[in-house]
N, C-alpha and C. Protein backbone atom coordinates (compact mmCIF):
# COMPACT_ATOMS: atom_id res chain seq x y z
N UNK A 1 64.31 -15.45 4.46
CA UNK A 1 63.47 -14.47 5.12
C UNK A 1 63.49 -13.15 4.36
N UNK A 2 64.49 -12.75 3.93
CA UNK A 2 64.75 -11.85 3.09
C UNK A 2 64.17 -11.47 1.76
N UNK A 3 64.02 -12.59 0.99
CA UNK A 3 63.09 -13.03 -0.12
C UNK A 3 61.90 -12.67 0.28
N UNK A 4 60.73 -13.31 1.60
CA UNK A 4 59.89 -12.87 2.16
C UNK A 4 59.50 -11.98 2.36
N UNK A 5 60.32 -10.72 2.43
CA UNK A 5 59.47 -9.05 3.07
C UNK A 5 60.00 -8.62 1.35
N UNK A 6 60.85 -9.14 0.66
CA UNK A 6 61.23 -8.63 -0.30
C UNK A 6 59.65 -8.57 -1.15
N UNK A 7 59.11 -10.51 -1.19
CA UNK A 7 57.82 -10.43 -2.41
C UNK A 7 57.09 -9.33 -1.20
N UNK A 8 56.76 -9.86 -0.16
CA UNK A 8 56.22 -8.79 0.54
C UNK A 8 55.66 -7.12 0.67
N UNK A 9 56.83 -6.69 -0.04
CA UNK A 9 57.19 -5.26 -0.56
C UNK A 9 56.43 -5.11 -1.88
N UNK A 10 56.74 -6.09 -2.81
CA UNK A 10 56.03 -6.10 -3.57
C UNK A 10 55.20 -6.11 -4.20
N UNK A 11 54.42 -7.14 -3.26
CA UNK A 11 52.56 -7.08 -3.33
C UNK A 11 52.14 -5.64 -2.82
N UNK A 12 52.44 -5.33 -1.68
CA UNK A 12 52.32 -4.23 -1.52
C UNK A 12 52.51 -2.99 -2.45
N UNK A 13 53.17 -2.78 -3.24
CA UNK A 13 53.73 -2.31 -4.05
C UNK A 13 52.61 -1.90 -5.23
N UNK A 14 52.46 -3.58 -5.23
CA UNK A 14 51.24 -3.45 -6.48
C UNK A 14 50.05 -3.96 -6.45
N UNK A 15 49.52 -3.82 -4.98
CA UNK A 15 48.18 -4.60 -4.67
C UNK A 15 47.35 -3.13 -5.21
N UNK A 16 47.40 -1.85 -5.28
CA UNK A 16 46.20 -0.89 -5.64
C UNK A 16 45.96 -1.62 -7.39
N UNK A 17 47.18 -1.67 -8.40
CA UNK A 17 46.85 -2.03 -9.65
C UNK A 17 46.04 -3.08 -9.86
N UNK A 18 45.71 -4.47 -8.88
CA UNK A 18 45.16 -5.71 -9.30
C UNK A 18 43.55 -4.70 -8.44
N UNK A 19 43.58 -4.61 -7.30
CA UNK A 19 42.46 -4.38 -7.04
C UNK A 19 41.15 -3.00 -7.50
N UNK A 20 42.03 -1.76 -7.87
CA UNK A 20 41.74 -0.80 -8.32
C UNK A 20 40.91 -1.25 -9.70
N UNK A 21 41.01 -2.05 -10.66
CA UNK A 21 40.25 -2.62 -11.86
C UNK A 21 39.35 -4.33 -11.28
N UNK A 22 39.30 -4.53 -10.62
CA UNK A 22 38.46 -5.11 -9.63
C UNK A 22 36.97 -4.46 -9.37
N UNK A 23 37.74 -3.40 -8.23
CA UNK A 23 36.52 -1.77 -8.25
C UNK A 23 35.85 -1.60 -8.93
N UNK A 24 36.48 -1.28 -9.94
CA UNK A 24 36.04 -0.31 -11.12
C UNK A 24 34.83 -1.40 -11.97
N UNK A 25 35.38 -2.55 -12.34
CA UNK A 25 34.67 -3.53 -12.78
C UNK A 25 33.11 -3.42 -11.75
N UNK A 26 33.44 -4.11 -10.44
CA UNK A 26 31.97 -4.13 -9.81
C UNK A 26 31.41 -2.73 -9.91
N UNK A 27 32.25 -1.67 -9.71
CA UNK A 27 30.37 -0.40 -9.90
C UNK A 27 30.01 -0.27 -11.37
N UNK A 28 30.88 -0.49 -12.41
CA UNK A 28 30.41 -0.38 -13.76
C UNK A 28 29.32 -1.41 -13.81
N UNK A 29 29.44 -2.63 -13.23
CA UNK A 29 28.30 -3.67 -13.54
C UNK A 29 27.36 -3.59 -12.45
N UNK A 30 27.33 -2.84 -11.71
CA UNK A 30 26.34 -2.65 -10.89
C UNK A 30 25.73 -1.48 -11.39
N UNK A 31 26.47 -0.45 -12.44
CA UNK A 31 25.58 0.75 -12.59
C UNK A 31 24.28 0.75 -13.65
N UNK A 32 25.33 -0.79 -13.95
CA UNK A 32 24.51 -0.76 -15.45
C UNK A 32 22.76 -1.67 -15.30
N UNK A 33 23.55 -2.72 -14.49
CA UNK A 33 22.80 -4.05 -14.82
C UNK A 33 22.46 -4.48 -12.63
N UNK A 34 22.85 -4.03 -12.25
CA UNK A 34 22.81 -3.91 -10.67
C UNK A 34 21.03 -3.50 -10.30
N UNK A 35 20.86 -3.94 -9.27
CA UNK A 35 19.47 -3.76 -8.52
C UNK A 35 18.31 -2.45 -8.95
N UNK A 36 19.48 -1.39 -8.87
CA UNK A 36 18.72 -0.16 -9.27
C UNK A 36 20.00 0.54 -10.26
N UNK A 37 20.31 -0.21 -11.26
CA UNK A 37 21.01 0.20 -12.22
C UNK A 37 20.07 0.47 -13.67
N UNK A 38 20.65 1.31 -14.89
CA UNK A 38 19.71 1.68 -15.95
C UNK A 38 19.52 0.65 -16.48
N UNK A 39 19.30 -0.43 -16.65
CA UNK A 39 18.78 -1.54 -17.30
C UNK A 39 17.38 -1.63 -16.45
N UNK A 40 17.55 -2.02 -15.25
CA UNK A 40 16.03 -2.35 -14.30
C UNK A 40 15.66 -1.11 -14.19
N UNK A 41 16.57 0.22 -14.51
CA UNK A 41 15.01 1.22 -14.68
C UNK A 41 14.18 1.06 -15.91
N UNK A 42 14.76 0.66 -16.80
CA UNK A 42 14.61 0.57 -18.21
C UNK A 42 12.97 -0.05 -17.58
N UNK A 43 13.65 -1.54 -17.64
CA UNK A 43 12.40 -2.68 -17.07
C UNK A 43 11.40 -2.30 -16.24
N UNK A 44 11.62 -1.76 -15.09
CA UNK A 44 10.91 -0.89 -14.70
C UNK A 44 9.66 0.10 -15.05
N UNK A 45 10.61 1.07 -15.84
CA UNK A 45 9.35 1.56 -16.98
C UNK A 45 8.35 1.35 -17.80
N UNK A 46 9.03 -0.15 -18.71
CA UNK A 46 7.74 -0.75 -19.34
C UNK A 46 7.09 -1.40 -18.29
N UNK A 47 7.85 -2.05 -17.21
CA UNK A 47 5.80 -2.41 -16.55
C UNK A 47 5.22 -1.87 -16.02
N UNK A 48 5.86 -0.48 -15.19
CA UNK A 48 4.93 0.50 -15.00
C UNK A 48 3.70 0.81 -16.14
N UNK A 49 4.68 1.37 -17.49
CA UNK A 49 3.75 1.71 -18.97
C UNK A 49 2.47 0.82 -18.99
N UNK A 50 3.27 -0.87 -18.96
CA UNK A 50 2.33 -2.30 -19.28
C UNK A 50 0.89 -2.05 -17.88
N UNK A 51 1.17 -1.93 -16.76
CA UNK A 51 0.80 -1.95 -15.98
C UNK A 51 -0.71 -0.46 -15.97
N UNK A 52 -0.29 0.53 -15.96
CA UNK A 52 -1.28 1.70 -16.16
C UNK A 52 -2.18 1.18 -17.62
N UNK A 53 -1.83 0.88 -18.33
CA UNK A 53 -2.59 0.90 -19.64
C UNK A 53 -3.38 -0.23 -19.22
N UNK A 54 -3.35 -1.40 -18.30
CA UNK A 54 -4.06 -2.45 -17.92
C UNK A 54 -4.82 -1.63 -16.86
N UNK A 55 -4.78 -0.94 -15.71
CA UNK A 55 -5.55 -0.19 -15.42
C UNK A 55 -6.42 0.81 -15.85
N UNK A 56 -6.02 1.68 -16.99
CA UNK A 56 -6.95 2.49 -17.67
C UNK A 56 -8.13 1.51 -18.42
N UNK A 57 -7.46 0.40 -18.74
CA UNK A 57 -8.72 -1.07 -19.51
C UNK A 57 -9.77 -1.67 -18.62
N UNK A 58 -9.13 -1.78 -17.83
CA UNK A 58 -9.66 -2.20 -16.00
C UNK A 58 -10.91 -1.08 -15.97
N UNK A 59 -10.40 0.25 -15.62
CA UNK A 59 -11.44 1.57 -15.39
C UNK A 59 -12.41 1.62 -16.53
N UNK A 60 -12.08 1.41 -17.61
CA UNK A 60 -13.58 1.19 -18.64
C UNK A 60 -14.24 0.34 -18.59
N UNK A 61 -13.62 -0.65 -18.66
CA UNK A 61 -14.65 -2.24 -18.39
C UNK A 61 -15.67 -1.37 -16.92
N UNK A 62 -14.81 -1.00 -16.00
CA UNK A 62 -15.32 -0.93 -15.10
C UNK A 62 -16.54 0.23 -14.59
N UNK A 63 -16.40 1.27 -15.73
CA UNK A 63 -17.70 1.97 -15.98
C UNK A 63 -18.51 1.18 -16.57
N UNK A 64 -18.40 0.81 -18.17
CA UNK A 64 -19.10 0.28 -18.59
C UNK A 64 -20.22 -0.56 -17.99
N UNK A 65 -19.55 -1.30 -16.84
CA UNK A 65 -20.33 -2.12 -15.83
C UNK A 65 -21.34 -1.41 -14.98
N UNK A 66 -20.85 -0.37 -14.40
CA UNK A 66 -21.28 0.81 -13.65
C UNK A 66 -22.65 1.23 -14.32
N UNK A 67 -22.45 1.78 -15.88
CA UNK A 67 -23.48 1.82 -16.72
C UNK A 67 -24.75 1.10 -16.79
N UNK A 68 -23.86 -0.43 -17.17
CA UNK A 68 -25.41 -1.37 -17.18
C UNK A 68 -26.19 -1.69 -15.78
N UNK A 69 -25.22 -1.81 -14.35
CA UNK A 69 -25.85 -1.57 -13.34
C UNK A 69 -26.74 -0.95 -13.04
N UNK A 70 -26.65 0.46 -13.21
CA UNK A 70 -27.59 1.57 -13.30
C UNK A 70 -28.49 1.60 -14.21
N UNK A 71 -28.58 0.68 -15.27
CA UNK A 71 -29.16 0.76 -16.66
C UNK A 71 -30.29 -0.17 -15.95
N UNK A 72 -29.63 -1.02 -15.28
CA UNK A 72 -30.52 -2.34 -14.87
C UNK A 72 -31.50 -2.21 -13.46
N UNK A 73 -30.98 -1.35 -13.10
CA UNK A 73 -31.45 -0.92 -11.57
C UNK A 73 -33.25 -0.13 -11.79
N UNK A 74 -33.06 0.48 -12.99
CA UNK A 74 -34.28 1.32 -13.38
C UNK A 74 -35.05 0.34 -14.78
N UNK A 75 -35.39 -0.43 -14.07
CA UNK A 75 -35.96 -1.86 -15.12
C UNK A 75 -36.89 -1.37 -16.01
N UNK A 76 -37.41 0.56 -15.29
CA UNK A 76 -38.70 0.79 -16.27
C UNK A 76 -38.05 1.28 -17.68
N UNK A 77 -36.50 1.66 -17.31
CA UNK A 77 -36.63 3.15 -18.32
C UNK A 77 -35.45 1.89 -19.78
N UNK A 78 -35.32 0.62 -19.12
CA UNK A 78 -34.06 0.31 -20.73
C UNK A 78 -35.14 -1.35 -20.48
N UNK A 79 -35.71 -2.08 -21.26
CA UNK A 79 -36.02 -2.92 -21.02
C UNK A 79 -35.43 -4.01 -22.02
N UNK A 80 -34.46 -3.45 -22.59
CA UNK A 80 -33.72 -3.98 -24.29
C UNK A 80 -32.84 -4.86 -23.38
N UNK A 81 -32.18 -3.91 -22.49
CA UNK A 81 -30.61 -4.16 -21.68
C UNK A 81 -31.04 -5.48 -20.97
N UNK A 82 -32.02 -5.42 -20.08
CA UNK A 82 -32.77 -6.25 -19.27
C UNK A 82 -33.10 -7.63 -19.95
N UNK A 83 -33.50 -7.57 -21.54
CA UNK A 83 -33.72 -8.51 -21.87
C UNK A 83 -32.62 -9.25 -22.25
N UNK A 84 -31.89 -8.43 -23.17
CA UNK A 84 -30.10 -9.35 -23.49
C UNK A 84 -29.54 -9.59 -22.15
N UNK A 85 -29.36 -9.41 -21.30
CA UNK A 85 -28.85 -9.88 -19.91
C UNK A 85 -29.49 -11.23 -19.26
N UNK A 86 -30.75 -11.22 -19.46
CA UNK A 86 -31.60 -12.42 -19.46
C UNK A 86 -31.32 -13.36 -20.61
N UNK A 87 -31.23 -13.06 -21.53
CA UNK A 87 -30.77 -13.94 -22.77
C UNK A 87 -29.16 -14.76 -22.07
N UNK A 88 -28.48 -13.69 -22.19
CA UNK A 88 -26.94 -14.03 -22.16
C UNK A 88 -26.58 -14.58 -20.79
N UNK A 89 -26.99 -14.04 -19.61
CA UNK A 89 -26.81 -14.58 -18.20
C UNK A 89 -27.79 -16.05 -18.22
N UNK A 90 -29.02 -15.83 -18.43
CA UNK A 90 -29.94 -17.05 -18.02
C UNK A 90 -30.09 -18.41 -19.27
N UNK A 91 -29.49 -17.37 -20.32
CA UNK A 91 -29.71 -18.46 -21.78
C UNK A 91 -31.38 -18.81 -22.05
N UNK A 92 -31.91 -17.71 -21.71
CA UNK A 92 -33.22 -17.81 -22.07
C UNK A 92 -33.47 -17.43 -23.40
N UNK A 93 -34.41 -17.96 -23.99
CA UNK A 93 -35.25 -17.49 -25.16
C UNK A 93 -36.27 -18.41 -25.66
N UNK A 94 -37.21 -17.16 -26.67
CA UNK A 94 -38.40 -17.67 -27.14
C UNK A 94 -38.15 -19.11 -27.44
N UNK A 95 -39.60 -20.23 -27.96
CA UNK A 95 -39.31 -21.15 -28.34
C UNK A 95 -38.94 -21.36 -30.42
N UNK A 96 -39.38 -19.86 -30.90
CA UNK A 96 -39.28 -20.03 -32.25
C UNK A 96 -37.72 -19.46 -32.63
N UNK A 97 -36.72 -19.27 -31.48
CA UNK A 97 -35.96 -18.59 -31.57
C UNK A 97 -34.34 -19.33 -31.64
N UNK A 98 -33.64 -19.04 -32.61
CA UNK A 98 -31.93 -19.82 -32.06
C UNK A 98 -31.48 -18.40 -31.58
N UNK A 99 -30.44 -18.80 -30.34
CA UNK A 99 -29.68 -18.12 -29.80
C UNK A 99 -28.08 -18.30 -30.19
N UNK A 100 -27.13 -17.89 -30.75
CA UNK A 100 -25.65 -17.90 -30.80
C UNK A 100 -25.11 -17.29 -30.42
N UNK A 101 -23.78 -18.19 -29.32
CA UNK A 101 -23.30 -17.04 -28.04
C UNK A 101 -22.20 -16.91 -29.47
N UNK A 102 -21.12 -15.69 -28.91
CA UNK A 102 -20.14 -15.36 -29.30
C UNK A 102 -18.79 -14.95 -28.01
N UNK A 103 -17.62 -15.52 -28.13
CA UNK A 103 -16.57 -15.28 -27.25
C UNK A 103 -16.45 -14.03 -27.62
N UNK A 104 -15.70 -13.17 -26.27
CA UNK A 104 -15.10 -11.96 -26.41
C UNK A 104 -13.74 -12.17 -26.54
């Protein structure tokens, strides 16, 4: 029994040294590499970056569109626009004519 409170004493003794670098271990790897640690801000940042620059691409396409809408809406004043749109949407053309699409 004696032996018993003796290791007893002992763990006690030296349970802060085993667990104290335990601690220390989990917030270092949580500060780094953890949920909202500087690594996932890191990550974070580029897809924010990735993300806006796909929206600013988004917002031009998306005038651009805006443009020919309006371009197309007033059938008197662009009749060029009107016709390549008919070409390219309907695949129409003359009969003396070849047409070649091209991918974007």
């Amino acid at each position: 029994m004696n032996r018993i409170l003796h290791l007893s004493t002992r763990i006690r003794k030296y349970y802060p040294y085993f667990f104290f670098p335990l601690i220390i271990i989990y917030l270092s790897f949580n500060i780094f590499d953890g949920n909202n640690g500087l690594l996932s801000h890191a990550r974070f940042d580029n897809e924010i970056i990735t993300l806006e620059n796909k929206i600013n691409s988004l917002r031009a396409n998306n005038n651009l569109m805006q443009i020919k809408i309006s371009s197309l809406q007033n059938l008197s004043l662009n009749s060029d626009l009107v016709d390549e749109q008919i070409r390219n949407v309907l695949g129409y053309g003359k009969s003396n004519e070849y047409i070649v699409f091209f991918d974007k």
